[in-house]
Protein backbone atom coordinates (compact mmCIF):
# COMPACT_ATOMS: atom_id res chain seq x y z
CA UNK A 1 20.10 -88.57 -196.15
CA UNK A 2 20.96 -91.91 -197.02
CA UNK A 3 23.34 -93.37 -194.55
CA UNK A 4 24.85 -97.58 -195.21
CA UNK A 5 24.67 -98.80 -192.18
CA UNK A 6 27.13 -102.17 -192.37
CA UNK A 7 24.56 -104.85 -190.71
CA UNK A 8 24.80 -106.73 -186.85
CA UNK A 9 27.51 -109.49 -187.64
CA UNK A 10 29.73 -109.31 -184.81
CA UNK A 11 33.17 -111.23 -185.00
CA UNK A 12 36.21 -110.61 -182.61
CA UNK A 13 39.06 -109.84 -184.48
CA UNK A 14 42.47 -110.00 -182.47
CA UNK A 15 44.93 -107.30 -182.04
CA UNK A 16 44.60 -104.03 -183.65
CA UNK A 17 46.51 -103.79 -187.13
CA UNK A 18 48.11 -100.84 -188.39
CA UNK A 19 46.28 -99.38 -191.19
CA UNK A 20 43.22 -100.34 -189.78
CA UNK A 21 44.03 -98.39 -186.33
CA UNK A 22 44.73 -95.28 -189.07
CA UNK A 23 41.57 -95.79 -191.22
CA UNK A 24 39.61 -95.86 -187.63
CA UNK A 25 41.86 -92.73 -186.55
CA UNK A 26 40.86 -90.83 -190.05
CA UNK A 27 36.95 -91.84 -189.52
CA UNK A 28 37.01 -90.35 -186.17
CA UNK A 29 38.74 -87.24 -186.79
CA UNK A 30 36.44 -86.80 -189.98
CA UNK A 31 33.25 -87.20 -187.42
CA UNK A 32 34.53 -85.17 -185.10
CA UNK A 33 35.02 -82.49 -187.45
CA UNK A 34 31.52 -83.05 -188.92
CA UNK A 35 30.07 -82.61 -185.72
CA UNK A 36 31.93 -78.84 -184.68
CA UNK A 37 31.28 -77.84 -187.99
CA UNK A 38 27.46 -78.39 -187.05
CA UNK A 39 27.51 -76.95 -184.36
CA UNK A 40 29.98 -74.10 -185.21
CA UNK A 41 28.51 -72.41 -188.26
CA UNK A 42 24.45 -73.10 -189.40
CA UNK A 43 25.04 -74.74 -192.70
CA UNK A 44 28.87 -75.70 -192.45
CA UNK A 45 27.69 -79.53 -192.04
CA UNK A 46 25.84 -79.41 -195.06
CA UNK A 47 28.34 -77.99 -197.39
CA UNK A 48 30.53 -81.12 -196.11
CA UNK A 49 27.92 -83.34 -196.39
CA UNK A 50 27.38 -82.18 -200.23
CA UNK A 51 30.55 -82.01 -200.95
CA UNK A 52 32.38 -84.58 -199.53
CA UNK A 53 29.78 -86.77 -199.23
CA UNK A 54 28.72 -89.16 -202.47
CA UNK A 55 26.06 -87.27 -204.61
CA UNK A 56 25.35 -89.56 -207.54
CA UNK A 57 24.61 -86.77 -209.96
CA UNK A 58 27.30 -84.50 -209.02
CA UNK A 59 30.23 -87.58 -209.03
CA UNK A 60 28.55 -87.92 -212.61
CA UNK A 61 28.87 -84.21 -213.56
CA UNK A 62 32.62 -84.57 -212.31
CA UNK A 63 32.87 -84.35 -208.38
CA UNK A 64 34.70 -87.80 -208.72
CA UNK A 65 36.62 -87.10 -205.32
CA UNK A 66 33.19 -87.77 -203.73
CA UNK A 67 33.67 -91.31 -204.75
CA UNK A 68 36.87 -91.38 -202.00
CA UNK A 69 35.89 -88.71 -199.30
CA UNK A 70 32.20 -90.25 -198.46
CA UNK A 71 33.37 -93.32 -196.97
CA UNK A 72 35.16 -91.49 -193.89
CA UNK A 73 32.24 -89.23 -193.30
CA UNK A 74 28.94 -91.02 -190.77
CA UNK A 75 25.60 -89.42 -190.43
CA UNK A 76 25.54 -90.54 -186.33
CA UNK A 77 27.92 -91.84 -183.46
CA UNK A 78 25.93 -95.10 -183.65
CA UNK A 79 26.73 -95.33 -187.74
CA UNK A 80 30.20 -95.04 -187.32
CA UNK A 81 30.71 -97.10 -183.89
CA UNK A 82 29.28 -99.95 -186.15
CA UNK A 83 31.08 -99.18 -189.25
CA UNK A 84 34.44 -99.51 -187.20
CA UNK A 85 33.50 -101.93 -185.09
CA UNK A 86 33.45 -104.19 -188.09
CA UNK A 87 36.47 -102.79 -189.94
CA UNK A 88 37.83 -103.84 -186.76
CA UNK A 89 36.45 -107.27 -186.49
CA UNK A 90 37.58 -107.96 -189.98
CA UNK A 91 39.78 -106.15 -191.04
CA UNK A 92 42.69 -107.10 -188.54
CA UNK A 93 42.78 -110.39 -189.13
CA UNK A 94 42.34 -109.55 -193.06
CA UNK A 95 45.67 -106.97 -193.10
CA UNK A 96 47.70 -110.03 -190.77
CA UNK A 97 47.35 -112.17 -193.75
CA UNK A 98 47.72 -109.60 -196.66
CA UNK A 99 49.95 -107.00 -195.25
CA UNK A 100 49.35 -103.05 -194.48
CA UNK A 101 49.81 -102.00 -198.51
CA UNK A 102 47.72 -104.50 -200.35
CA UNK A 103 44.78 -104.20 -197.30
CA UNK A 104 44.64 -100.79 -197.81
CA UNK A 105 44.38 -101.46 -201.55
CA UNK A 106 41.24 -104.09 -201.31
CA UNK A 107 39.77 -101.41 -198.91
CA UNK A 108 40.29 -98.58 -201.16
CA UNK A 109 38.99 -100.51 -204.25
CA UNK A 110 35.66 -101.70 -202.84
CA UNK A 111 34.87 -98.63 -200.81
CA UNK A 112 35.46 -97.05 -204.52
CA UNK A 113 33.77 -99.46 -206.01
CA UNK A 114 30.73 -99.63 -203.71
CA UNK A 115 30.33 -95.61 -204.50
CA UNK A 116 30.72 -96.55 -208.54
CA UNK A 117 27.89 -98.86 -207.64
CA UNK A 118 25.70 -96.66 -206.17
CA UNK A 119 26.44 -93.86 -208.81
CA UNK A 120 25.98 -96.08 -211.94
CA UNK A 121 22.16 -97.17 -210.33
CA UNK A 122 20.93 -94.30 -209.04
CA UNK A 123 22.44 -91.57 -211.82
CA UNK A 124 19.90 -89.13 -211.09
CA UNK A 125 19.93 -88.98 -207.51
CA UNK A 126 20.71 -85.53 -205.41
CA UNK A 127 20.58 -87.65 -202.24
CA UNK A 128 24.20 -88.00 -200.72
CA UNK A 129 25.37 -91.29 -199.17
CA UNK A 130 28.48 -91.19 -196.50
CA UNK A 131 29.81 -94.06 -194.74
CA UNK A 132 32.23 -96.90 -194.77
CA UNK A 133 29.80 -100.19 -195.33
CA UNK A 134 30.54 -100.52 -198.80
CA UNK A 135 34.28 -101.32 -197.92
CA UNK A 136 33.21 -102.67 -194.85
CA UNK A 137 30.53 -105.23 -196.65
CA UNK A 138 33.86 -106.08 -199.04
CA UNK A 139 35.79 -106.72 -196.00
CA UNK A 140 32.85 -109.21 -195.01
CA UNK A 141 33.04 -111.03 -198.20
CA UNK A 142 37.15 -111.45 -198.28
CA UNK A 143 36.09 -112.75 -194.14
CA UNK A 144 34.20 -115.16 -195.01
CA UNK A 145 36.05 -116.55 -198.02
CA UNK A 146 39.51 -116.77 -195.86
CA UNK A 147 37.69 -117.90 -192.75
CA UNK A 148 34.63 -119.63 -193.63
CA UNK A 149 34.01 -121.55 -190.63
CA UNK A 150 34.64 -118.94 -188.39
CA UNK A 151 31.98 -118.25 -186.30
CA UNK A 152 30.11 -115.01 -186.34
CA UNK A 153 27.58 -113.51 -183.71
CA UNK A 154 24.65 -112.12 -185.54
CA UNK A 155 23.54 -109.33 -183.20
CA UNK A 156 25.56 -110.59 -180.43
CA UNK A 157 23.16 -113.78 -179.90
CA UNK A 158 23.22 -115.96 -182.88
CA UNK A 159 26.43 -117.99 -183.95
CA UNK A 160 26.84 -118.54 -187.59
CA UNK A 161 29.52 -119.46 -189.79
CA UNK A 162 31.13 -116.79 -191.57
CA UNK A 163 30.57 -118.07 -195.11
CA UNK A 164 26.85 -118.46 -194.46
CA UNK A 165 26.25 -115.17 -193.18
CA UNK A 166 27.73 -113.57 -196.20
CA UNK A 167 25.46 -115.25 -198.64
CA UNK A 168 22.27 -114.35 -196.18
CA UNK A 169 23.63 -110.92 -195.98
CA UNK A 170 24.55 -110.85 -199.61
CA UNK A 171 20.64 -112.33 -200.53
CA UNK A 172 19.07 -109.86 -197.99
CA UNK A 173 20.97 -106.61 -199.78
CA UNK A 174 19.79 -107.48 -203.09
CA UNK A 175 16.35 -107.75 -202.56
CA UNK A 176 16.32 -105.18 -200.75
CA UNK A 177 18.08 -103.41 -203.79
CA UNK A 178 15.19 -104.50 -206.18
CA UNK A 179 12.97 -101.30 -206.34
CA UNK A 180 9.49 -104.08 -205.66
CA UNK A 181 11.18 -105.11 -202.19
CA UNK A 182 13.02 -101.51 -201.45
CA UNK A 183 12.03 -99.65 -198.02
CA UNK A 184 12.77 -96.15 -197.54
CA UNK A 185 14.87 -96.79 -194.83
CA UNK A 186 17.92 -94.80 -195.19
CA UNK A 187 20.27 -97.51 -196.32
CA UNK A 188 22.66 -97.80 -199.39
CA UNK A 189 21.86 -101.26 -200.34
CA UNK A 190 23.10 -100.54 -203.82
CA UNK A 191 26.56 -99.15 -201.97
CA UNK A 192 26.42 -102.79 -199.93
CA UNK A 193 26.06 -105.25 -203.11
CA UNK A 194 29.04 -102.84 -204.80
CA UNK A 195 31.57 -103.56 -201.91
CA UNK A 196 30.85 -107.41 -201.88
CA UNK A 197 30.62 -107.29 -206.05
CA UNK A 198 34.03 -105.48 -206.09
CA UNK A 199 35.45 -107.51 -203.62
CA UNK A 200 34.94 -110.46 -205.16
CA UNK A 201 36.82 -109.10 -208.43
CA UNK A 202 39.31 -107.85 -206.56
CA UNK A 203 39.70 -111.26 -205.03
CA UNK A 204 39.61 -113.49 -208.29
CA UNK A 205 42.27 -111.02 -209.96
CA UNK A 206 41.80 -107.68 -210.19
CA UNK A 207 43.90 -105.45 -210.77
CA UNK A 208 44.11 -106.19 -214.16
CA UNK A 209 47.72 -105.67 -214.25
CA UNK A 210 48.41 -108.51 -211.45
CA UNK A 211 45.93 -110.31 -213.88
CA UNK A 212 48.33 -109.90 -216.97
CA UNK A 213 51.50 -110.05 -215.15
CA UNK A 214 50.24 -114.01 -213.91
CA UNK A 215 49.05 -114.79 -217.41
CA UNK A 216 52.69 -114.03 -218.69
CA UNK A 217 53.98 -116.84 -216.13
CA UNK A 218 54.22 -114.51 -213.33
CA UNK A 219 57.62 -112.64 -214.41
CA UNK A 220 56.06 -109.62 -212.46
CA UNK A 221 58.04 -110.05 -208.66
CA UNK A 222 56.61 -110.33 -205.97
CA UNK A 223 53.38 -110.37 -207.62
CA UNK A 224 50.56 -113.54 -206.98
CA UNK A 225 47.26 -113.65 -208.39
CA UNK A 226 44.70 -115.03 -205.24
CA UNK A 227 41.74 -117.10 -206.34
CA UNK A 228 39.25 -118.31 -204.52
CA UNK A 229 40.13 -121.62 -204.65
CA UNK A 230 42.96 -121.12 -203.08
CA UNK A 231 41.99 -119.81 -199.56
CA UNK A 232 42.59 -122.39 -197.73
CA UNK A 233 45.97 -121.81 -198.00
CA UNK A 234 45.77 -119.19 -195.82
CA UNK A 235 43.90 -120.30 -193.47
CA UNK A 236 46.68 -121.81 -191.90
CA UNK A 237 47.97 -118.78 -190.96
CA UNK A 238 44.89 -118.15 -189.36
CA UNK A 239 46.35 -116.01 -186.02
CA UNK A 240 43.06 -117.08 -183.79
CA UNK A 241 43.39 -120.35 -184.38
C-alpha cells in the first residue's frame, strides 16, 4: 500500500477553526471505522481500502469518487496523527484569514487535485493511495506564501522559515518523484507535488470563473482574485502576531 505521509514540519497554529475541527472529526471517524471493519469481518478493510481508497486504474476506468473518499482514509494511527497534526498547524490560521467556505474549497481542490496527480502519472497502477498529504502539502504551500517568515520546527528541533521549507520540501518531493531517485518507500510523492502544484493555481486564480469574473472588472460580488503578490496584505491580519 502506498500511504503519503505529509513530512516533519511542525508549526503551532492557534485556536482550532471550524471546518478544520470537522475535517479532523470526519478523518477520525473514517479511521475508526477502518479499523472495526478490520477487525470485524476478514476482508471488510480491504474492500474499503479498494474502494474508497485512490486506485489509479480504477479512478481511470470511472471510480472517480475515489479521487474524494481517499483523502479521509490513513493506513496507521501514526499516518493520520501527522496528517492532522498539520491540517491543524496550518490550516487554522489558513481558514482565520479565508473563511470556513473558501478553506474548505482550497482543501477540497488540492486534495482533488493531488489524487488527479497521482492518477494522470501512474495510469496503470492497481496500488491504492489513502491519506490527506496531498491537501495537507497544499495547505503547506498557501502557509508559507501568507506567512513566509514564520518559523517552522522541522522535526521538532530545527527552526526554519516557512517559505524556505516549502521550496526544500517542494525540491525533496520531486526528486524523489523522478523514477532515477524514487525509493520504494510507501510514499505518494506524485500525490505531494499535485497538492503544492494545485495549490499554487488555486492561489494565482483558479477557479476559472473567479478568473473571468476579475478580467471583466470584477462585476462578480463579493468575488477577489488573490495573487501571490499580494500576500502581504494579509499578513497583517496575521492572528499570532
Amino acid at each position: 500500500m502506498n500511504r503519503d505521509y505529509a513530512g516533519g514540519g511542525v508549526s503551532f497554529g492557534g485556536p482550532l477553526r471550524t471546518v478544520v475541527g470537522l475535517l479532523i472529526a470526519w478523518n477520525v471517524i473514517f479511521f475508526l471505522g477502518q479499523s472495526v471493519a478490520a477487525q470485524a469481518l476478514p476482508g471488510l478493510d480491504r474492500f474499503l481500502l479498494y474502494t474508497l481508497g485512490l486506485v489509479p486504474r480504477d479512478v481511470i476506468h470511472g471510480r472517480i469518487w475515489q479521487l474524494l473518499t481517499y483523502m479521509f482514509l490513513h493506513g496507521s494511527f501514526f499516518h493520520i496523527a501527522f496528517n492532522m497534526l498539520a491540517l491543524w498547524m496550518f490550516g487554522s490560521q489558513l481558514e482565520f484569514l479565508w473563511g470556513g467556505r473558501r478553506f474548505i474549497q482550497y482543501y477540497l481542490f488540492t486534495g482533488i487535485g493531488a489524487g488527479i496527480t497521482n492518477t494522470v502519472f501512474e495510469a496503470s497502477s492497481s496500488i491504492p493511495i489513502v491519506g490527506a498529504s496531498g491537501a495537507v502539502y497544499g495547505l503547506l504551500l498557501a502557509y508559507g506564501i501568507y506567512f513566509p517568515n514564520r518559523q517552522i520546527l522541522v522535526y521538532f528541533l530545527f527552526p526554519m522559515r516557512a517559505k524556505y521549507f516549502v521550496i526544500l520540501f517542494g525540491l525533496l518531493e520531486f526528486l524523489a518523484s523522478i523514477r532515477g531517485f524514487t525509493i520504494r518507500d510507501g510514499i505518494a510523492h506524485l500525490a505531494h507535488l499535485g497538492g503544492l502544484l494545485f495549490g499554487l493555481i488555486y492561489i494565482k486564480g483558479i477557479p476559472l470563473r473567479w478568473l473571468r469574473r476579475s478580467r471583466r472588472g470584477g462585476r462578480g460580488r463579493g468575488t477577489r482574485v488573490v495573487d501571490i503578490r499580494s500576500h502581504r496584505d494579509f499578513q497583517e491580519r496575521d492572528p499570532l502576531d
